[in-house]
Protein backbone atom coordinates (compact mmCIF):
# COMPACT_ATOMS: atom_id res chain seq x y z
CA UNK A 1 -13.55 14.26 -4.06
CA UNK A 2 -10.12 13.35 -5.38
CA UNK A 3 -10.61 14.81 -8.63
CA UNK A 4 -7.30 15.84 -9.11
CA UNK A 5 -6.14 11.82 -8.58
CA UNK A 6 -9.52 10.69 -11.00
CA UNK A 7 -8.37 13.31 -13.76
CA UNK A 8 -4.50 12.03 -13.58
CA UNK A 9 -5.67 8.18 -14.21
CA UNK A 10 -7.09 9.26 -18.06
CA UNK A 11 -4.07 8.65 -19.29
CA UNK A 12 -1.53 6.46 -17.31
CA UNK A 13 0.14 3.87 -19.63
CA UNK A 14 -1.00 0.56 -19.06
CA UNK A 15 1.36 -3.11 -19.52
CA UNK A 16 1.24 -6.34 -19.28
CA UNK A 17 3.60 -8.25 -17.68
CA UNK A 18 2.27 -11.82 -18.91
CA UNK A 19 -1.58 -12.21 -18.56
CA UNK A 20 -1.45 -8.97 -15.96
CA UNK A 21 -2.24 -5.85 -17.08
CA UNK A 22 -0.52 -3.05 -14.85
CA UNK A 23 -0.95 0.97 -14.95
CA UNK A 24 1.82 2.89 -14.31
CA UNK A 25 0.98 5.90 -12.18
CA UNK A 26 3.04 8.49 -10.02
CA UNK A 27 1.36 6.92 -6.71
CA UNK A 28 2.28 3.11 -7.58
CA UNK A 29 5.61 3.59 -9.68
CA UNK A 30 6.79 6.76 -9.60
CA UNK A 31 6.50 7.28 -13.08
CA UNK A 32 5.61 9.01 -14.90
CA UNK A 33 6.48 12.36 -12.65
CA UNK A 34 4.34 12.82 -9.85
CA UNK A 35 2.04 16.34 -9.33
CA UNK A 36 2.71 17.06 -5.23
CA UNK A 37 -1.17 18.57 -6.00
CA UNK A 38 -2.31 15.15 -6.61
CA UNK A 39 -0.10 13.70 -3.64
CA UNK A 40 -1.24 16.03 -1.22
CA UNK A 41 -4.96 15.24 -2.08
CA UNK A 42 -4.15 11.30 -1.35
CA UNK A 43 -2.72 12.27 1.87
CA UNK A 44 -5.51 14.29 2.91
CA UNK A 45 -7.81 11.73 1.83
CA UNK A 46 -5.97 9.00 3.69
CA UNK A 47 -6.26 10.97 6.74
CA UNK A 48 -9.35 11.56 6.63
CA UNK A 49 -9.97 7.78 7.05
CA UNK A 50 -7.00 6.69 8.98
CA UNK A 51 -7.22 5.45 12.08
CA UNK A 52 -4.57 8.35 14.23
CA UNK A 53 -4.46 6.26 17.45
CA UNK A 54 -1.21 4.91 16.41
CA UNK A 55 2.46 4.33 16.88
CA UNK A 56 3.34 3.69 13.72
CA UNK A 57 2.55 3.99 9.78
CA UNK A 58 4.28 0.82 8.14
CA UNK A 59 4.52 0.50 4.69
CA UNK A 60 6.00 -1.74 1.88
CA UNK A 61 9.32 -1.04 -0.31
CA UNK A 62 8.85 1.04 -2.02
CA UNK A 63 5.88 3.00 -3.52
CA UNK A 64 4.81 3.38 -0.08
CA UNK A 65 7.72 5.28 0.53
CA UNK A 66 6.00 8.67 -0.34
CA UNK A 67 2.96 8.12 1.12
CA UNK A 68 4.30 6.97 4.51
CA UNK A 69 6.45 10.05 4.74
CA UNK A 70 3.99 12.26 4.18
CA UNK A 71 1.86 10.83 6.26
CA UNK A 72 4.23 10.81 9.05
CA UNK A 73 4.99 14.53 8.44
CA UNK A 74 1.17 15.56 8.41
CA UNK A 75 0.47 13.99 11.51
CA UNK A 76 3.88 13.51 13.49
CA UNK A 77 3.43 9.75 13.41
CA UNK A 78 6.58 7.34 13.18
CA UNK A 79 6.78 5.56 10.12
CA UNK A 80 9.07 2.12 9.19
CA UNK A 81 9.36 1.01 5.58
CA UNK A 82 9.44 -2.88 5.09
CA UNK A 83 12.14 -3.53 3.10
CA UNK A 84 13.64 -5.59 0.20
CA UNK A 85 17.01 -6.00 1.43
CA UNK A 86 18.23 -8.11 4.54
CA UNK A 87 20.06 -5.80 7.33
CA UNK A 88 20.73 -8.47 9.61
CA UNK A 89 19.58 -6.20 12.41
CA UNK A 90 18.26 -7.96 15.88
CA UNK A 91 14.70 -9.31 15.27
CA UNK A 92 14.77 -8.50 12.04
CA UNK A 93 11.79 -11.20 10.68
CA UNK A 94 11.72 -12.48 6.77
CA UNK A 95 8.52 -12.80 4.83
CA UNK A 96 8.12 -14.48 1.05
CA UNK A 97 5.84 -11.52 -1.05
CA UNK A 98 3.91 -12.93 -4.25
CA UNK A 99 2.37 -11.13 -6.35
CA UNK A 100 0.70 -11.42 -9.77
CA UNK A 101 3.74 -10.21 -11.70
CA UNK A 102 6.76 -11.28 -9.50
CA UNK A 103 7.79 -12.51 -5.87
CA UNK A 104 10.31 -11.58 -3.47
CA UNK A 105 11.63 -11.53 0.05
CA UNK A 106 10.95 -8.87 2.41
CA UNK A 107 12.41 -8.10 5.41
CA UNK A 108 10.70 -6.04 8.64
CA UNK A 109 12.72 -4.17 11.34
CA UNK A 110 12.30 -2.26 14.33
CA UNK A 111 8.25 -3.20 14.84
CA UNK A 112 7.30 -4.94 18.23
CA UNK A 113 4.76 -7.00 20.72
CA UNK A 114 2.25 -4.66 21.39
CA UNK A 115 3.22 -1.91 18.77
CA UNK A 116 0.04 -0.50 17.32
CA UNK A 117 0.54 0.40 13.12
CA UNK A 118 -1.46 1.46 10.40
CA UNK A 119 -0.95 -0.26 7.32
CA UNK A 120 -0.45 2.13 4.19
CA UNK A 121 -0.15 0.69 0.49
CA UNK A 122 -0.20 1.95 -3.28
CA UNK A 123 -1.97 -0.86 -4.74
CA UNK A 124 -4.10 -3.51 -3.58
CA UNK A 125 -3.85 -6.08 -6.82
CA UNK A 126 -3.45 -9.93 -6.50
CA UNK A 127 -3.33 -9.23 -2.55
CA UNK A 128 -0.55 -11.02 -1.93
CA UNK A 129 1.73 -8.35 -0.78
CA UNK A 130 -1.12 -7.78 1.82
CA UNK A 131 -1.53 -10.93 3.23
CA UNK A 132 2.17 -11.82 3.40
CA UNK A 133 2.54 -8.59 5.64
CA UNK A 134 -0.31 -9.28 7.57
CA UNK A 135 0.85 -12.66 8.51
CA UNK A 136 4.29 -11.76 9.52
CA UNK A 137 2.85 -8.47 11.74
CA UNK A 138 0.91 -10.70 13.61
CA UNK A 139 3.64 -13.20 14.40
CA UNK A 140 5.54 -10.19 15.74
CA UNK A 141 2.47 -9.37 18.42
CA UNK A 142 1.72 -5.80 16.68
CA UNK A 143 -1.97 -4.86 16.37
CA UNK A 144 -2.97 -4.08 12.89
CA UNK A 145 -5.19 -1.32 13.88
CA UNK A 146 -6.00 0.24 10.03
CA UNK A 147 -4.84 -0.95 6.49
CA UNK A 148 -5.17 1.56 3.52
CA UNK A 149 -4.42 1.42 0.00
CA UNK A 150 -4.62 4.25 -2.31
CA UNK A 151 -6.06 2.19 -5.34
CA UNK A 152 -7.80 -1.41 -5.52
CA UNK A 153 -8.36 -3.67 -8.59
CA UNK A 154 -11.59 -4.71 -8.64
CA UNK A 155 -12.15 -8.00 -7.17
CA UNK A 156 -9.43 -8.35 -4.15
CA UNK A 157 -10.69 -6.59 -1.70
CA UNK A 158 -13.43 -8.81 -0.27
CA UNK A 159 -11.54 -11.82 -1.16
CA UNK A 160 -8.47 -10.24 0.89
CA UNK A 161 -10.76 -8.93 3.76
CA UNK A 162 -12.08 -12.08 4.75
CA UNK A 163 -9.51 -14.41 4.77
CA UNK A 164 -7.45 -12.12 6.90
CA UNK A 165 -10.60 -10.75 8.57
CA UNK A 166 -9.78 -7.42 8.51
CA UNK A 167 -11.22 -4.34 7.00
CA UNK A 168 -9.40 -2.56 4.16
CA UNK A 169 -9.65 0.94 3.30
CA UNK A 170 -9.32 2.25 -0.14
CA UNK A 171 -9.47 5.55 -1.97
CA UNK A 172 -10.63 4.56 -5.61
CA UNK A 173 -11.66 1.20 -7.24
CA UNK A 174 -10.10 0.71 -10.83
CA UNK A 175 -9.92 -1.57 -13.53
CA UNK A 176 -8.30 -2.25 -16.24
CA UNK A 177 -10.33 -2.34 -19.59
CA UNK A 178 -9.04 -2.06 -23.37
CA UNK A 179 -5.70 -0.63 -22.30
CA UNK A 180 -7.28 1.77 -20.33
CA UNK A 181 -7.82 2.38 -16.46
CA UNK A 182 -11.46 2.79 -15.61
CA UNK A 183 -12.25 4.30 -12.41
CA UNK A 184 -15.32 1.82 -10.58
């Protein structure tokens, strides 16, 4: 199972932005070019897993981009994107993101009281993109009824799942060893 995503880790640069070591891959940066082969196995694989009773796949600016969409177009699902940039748009709520190599604000639009959304990510790293989104969903009222992440760096996961005590879904473990990305 995802062999196609497994086989297109062996070589993904890897660098370091400080003491972080980051891989750059077609699912988290877009970079180098993406194979549609390996994206259509990730979307498979996601919804195989996913939660469908939905009424909406959120995801974060903007690696999730592709994933949402095609997720939304495989199973006729809504999706919102939470974005970078302010729109000033009625109930449009701010959140502070932090991760291990930078921070920013993000902004979410257009998700309600009551809506129910699945969560979709590239990367679950520091966990900090997570948690801030998390947070600010709940605020809002919406019911967080599945969160998946295509990759996880080994360690975050638990840590992340129970202080927001919720369950988090991912597709491959991976770490980060000599420059290289190891598949756990």
């Amino acid at each position: 199972m995802l062999e196609k995503l497994k086989e297109s880790l062996a070589e993904c640069p890897v660098v370091e932005f400080g003491d972080y070591q980051y891989f750059v891959h077609p699912i988290t940066d877009g970079i180098p070019e993406g194979d549609p082969k390996v994206l259509a196995e990730v979307v498979d694989a996601i919804i195989g897993t996913m939660n469908l009773d939905c009424d909406k796949i959120v995801t974060v600016e903007s690696m999730g981009f592709p994933l949402a969409s095609a997720l939304s177009l495989r199973t006729g699902i809504p999706y919102l994107f939470i974005r970078k940039r302010k729109y000033g748009l009625p109930g449009e709520i701010s959140l502070v993101q932090t991760t291990g190599y930078s921070g920013s604000d993000m902004y979410i639009n257009f998700i309600e009281k009551g809506d129910r959304v699945v969560l979709v990510d590239d990367v679950l790293s520091t966990g900090g993109t997570l948690k801030a989104i998390v947070t600010a969903l709940r605020q809002i009222g919406a019911e967080i009824v599945d969160v998946l992440t295509v990759f996880e760096k080994v360690g975050k996961r638990e840590e992340v799942e129970k202080e927001l005590g919720i369950k988090i879904k991912t597709l491959l473990t991976v770490e980060v060893v000599d420059g290289k990305v190891v598949i756990r």
